[in-house]
PDB file of N, CA and C in Angstrom:
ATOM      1  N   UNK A   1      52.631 -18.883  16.104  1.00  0.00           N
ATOM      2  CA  UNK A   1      52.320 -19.987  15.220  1.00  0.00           C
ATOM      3  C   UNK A   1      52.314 -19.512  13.767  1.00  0.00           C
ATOM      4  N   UNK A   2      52.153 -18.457  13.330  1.00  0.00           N
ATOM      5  CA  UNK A   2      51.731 -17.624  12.266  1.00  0.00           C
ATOM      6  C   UNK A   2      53.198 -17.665  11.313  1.00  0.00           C
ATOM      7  N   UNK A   3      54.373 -17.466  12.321  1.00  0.00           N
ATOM      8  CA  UNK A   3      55.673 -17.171  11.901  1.00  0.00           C
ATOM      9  C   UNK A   3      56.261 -18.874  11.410  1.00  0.00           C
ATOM     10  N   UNK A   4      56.307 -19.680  11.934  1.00  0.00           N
ATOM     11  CA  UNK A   4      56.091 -21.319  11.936  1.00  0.00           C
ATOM     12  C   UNK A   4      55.001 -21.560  10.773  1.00  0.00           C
ATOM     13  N   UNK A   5      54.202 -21.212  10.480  1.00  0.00           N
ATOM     14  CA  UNK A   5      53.474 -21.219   9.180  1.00  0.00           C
ATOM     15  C   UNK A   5      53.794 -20.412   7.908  1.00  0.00           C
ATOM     16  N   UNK A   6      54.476 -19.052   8.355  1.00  0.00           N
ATOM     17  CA  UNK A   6      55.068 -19.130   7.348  1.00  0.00           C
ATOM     18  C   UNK A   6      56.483 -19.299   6.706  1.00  0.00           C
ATOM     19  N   UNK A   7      57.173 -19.747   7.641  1.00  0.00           N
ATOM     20  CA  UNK A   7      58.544 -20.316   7.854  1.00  0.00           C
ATOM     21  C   UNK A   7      58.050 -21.373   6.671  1.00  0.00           C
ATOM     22  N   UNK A   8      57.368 -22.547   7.339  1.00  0.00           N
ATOM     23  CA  UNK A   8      56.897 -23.670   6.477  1.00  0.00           C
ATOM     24  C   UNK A   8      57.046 -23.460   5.136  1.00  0.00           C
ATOM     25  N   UNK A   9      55.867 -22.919   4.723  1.00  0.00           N
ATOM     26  CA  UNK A   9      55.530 -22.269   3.084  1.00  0.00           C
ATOM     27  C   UNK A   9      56.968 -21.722   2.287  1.00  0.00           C
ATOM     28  N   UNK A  10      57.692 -20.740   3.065  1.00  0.00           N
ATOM     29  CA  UNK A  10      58.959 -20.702   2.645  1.00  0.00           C
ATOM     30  C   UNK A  10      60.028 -21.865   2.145  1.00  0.00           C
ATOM     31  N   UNK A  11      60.197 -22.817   3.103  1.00  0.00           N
ATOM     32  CA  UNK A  11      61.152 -23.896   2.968  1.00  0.00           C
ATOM     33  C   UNK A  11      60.412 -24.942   1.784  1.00  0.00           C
ATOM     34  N   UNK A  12      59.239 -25.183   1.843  1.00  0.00           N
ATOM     35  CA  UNK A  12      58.046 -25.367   0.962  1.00  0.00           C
ATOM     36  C   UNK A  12      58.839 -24.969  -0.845  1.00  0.00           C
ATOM     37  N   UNK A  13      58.733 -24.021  -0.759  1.00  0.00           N
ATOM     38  CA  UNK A  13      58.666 -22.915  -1.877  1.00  0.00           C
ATOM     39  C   UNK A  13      60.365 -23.121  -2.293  1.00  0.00           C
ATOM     40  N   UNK A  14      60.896 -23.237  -1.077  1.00  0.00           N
ATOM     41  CA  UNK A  14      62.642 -23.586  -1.456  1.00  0.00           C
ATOM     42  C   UNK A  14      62.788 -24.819  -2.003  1.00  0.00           C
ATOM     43  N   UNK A  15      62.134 -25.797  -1.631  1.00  0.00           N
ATOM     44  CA  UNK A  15      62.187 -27.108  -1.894  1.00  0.00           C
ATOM     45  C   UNK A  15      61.901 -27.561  -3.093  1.00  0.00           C
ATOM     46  N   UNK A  16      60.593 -26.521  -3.709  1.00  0.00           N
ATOM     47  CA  UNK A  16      60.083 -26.807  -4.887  1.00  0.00           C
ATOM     48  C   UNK A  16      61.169 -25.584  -6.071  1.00  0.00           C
ATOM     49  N   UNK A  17      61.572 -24.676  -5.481  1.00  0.00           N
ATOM     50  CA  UNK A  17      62.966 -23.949  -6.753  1.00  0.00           C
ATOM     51  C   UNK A  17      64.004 -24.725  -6.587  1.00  0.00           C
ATOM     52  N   UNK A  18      64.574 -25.687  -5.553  1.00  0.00           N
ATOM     53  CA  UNK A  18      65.457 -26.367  -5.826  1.00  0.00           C
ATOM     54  C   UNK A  18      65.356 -27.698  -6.397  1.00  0.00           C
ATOM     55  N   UNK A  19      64.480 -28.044  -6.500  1.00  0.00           N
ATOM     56  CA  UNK A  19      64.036 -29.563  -7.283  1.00  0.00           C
ATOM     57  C   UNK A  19      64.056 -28.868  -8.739  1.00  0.00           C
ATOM     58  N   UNK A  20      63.353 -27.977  -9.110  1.00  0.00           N
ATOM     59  CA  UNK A  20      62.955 -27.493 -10.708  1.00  0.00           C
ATOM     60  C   UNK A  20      64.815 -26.978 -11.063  1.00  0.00           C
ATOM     61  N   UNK A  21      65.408 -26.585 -10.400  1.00  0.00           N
ATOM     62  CA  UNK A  21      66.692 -26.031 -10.985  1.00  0.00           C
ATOM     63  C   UNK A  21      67.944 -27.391 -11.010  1.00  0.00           C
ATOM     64  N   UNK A  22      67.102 -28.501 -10.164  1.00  0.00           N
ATOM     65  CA  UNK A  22      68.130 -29.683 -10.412  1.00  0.00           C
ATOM     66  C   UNK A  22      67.521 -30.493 -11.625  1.00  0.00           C
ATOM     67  N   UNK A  23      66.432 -30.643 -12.226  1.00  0.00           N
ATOM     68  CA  UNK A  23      65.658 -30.871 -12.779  1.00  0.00           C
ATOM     69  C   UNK A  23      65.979 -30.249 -14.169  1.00  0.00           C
ATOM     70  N   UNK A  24      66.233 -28.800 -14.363  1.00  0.00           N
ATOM     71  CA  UNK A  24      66.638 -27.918 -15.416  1.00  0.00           C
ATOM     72  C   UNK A  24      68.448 -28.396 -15.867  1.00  0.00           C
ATOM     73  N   UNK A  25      68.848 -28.384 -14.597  1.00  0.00           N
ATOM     74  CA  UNK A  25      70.741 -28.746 -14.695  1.00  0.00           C
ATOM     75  C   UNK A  25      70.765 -29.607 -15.900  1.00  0.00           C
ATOM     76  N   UNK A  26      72.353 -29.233 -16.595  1.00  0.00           N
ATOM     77  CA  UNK A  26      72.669 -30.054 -17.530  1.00  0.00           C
ATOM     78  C   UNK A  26      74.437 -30.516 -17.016  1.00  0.00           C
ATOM     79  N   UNK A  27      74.460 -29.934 -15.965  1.00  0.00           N
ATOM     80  CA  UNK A  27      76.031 -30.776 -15.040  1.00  0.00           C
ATOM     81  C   UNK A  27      75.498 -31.817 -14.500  1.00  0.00           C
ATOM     82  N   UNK A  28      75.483 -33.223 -14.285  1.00  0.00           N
ATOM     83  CA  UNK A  28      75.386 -33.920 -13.192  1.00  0.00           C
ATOM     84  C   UNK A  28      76.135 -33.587 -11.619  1.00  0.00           C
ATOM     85  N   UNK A  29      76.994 -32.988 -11.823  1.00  0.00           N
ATOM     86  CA  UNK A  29      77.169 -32.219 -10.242  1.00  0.00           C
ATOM     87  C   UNK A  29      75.855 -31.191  -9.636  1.00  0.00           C
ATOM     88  N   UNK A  30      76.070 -30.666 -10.261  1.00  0.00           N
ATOM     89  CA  UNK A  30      75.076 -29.208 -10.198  1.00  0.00           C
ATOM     90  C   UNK A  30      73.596 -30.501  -9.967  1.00  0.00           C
ATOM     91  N   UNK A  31      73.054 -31.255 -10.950  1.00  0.00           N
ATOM     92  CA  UNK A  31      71.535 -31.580 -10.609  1.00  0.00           C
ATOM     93  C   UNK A  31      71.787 -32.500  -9.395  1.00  0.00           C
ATOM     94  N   UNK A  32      72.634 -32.733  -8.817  1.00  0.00           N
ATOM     95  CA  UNK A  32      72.619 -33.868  -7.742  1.00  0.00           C
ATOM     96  C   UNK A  32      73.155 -32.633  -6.321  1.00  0.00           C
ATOM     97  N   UNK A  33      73.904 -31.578  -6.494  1.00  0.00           N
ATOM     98  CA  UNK A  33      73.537 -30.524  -5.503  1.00  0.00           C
ATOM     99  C   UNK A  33      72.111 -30.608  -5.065  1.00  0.00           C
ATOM    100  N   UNK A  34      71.361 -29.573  -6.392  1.00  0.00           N
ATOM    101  CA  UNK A  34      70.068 -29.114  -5.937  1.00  0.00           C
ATOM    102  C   UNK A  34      69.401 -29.828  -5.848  1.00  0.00           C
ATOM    103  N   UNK A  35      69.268 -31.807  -6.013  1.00  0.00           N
ATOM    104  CA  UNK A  35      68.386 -32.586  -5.647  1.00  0.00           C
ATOM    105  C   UNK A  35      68.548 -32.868  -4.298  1.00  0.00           C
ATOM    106  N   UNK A  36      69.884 -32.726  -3.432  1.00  0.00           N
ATOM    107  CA  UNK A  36      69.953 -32.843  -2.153  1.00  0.00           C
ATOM    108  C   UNK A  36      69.252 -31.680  -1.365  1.00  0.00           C
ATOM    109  N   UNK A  37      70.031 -30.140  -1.931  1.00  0.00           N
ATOM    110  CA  UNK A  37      69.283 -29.318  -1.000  1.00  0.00           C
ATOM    111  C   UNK A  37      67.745 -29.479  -0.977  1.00  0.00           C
ATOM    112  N   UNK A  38      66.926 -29.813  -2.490  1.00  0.00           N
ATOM    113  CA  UNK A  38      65.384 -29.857  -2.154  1.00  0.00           C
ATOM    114  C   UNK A  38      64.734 -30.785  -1.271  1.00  0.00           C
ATOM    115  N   UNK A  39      65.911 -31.970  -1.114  1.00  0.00           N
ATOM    116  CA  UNK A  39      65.766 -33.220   0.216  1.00  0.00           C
ATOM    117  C   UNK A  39      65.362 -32.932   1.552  1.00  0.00           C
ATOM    118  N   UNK A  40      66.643 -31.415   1.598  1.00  0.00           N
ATOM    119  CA  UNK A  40      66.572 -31.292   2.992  1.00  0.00           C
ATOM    120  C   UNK A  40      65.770 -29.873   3.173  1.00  0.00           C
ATOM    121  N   UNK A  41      65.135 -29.476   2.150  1.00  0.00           N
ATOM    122  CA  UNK A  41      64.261 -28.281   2.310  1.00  0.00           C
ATOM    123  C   UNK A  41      63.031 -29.041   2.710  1.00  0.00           C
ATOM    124  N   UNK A  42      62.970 -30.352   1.852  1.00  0.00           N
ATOM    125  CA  UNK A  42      61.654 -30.660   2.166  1.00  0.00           C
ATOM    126  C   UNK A  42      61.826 -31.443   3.809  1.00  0.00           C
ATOM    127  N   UNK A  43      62.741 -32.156   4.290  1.00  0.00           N
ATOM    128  CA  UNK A  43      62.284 -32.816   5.544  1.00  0.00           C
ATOM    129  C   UNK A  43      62.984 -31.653   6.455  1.00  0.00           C
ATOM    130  N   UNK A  44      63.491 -30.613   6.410  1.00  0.00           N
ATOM    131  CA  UNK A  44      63.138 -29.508   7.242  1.00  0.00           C
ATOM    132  C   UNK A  44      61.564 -28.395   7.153  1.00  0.00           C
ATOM    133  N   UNK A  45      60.850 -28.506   6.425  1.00  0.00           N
ATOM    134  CA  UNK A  45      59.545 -28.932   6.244  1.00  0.00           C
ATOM    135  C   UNK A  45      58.755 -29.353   7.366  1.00  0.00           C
ATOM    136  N   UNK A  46      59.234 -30.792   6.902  1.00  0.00           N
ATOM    137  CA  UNK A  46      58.733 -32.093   7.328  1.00  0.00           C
ATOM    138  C   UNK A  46      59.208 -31.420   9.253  1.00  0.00           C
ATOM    139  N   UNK A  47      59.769 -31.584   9.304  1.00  0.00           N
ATOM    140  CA  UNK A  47      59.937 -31.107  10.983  1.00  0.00           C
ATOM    141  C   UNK A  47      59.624 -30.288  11.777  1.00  0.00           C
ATOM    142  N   UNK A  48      58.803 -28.665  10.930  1.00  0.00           N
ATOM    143  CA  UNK A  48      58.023 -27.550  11.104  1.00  0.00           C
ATOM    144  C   UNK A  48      56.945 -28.217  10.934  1.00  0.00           C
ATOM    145  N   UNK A  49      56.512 -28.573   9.883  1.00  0.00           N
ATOM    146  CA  UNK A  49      54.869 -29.401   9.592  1.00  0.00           C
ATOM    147  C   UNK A  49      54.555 -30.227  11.386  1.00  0.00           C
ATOM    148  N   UNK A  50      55.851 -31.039  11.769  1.00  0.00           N
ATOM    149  CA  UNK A  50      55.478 -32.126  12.915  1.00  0.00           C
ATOM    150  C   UNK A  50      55.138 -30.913  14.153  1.00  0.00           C
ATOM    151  N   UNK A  51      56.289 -30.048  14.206  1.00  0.00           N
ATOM    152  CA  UNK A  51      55.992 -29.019  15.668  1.00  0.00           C
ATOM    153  C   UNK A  51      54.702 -28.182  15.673  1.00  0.00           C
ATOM    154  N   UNK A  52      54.401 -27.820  13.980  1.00  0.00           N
ATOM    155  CA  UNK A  52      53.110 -27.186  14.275  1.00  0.00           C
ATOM    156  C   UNK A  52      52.171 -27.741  14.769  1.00  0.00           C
ATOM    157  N   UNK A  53      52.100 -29.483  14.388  1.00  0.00           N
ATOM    158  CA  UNK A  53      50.890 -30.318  14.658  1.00  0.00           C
ATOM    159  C   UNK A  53      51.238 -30.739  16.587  1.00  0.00           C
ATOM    160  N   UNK A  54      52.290 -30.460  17.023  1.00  0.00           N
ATOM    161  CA  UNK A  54      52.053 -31.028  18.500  1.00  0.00           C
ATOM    162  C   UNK A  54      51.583 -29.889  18.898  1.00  0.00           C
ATOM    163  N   UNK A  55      50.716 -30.905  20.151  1.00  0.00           N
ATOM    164  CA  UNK A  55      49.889 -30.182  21.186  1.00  0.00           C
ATOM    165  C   UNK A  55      51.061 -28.890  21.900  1.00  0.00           C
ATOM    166  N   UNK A  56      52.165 -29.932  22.231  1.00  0.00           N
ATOM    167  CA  UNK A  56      53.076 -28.778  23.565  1.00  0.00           C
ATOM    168  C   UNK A  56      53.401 -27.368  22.666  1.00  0.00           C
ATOM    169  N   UNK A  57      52.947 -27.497  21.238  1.00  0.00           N
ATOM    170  CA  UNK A  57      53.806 -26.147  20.861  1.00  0.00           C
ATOM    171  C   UNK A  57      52.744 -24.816  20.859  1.00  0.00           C
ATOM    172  N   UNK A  58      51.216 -25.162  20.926  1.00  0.00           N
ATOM    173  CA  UNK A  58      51.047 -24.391  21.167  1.00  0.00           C
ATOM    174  C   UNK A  58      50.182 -24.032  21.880  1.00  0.00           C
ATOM    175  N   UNK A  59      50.331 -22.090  22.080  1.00  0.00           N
ATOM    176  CA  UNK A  59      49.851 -21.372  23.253  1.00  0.00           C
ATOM    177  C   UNK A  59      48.792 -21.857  24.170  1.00  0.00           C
ATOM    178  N   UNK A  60      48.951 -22.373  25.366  1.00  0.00           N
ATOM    179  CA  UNK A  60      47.762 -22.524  26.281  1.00  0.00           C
ATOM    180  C   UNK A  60      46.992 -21.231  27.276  1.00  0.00           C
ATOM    181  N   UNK A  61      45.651 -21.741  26.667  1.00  0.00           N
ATOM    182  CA  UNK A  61      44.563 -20.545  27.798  1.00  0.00           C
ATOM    183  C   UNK A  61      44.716 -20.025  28.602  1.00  0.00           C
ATOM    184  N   UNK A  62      45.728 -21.087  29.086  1.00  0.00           N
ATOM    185  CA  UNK A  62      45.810 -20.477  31.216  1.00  0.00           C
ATOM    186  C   UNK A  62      47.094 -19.513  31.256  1.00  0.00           C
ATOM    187  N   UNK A  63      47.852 -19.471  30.087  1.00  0.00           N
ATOM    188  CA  UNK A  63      48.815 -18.613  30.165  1.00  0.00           C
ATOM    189  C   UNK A  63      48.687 -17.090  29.724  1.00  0.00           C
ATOM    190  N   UNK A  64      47.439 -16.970  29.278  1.00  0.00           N
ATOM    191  CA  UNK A  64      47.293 -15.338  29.164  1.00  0.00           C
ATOM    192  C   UNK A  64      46.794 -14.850  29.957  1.00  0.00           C
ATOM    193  N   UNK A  65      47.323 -13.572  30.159  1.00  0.00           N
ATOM    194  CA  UNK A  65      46.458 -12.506  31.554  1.00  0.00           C
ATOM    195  C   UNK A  65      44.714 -12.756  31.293  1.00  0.00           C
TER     196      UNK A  65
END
């Protein structure tokens, strides 16, 4: 779960350098790139955030020695 948490924070952290560098752009190509990749940094995020919160993902009691 630890690795999934910090996976998160990473894509997190990607999401927020790619918004500030589309944000900085003075191409309209270039700021409409990095406003997409920070789209999909953030709802790949968004899809680590959901698996951490379900029950099935993590470790159950009865499965350790």
């Amino acid at each position: 779960m630890h690795d999934m948490r910090t996976h998160l924070e990473k894509l997190r952290a990607d999401a927020a350098e790619c918004q500030l560098i589309s944000d900085l752009a003075t191409h309209p190509h270039k700021r409409e790139l990095f406003a997409k990749l920070a789209d999909h940094h953030r709802a790949l995020a968004a899809a680590v955030e959901r698996a951490i919160d379900d029950p099935a993902m993590r470790p159950s009691a009865s499965l350790g020695p």
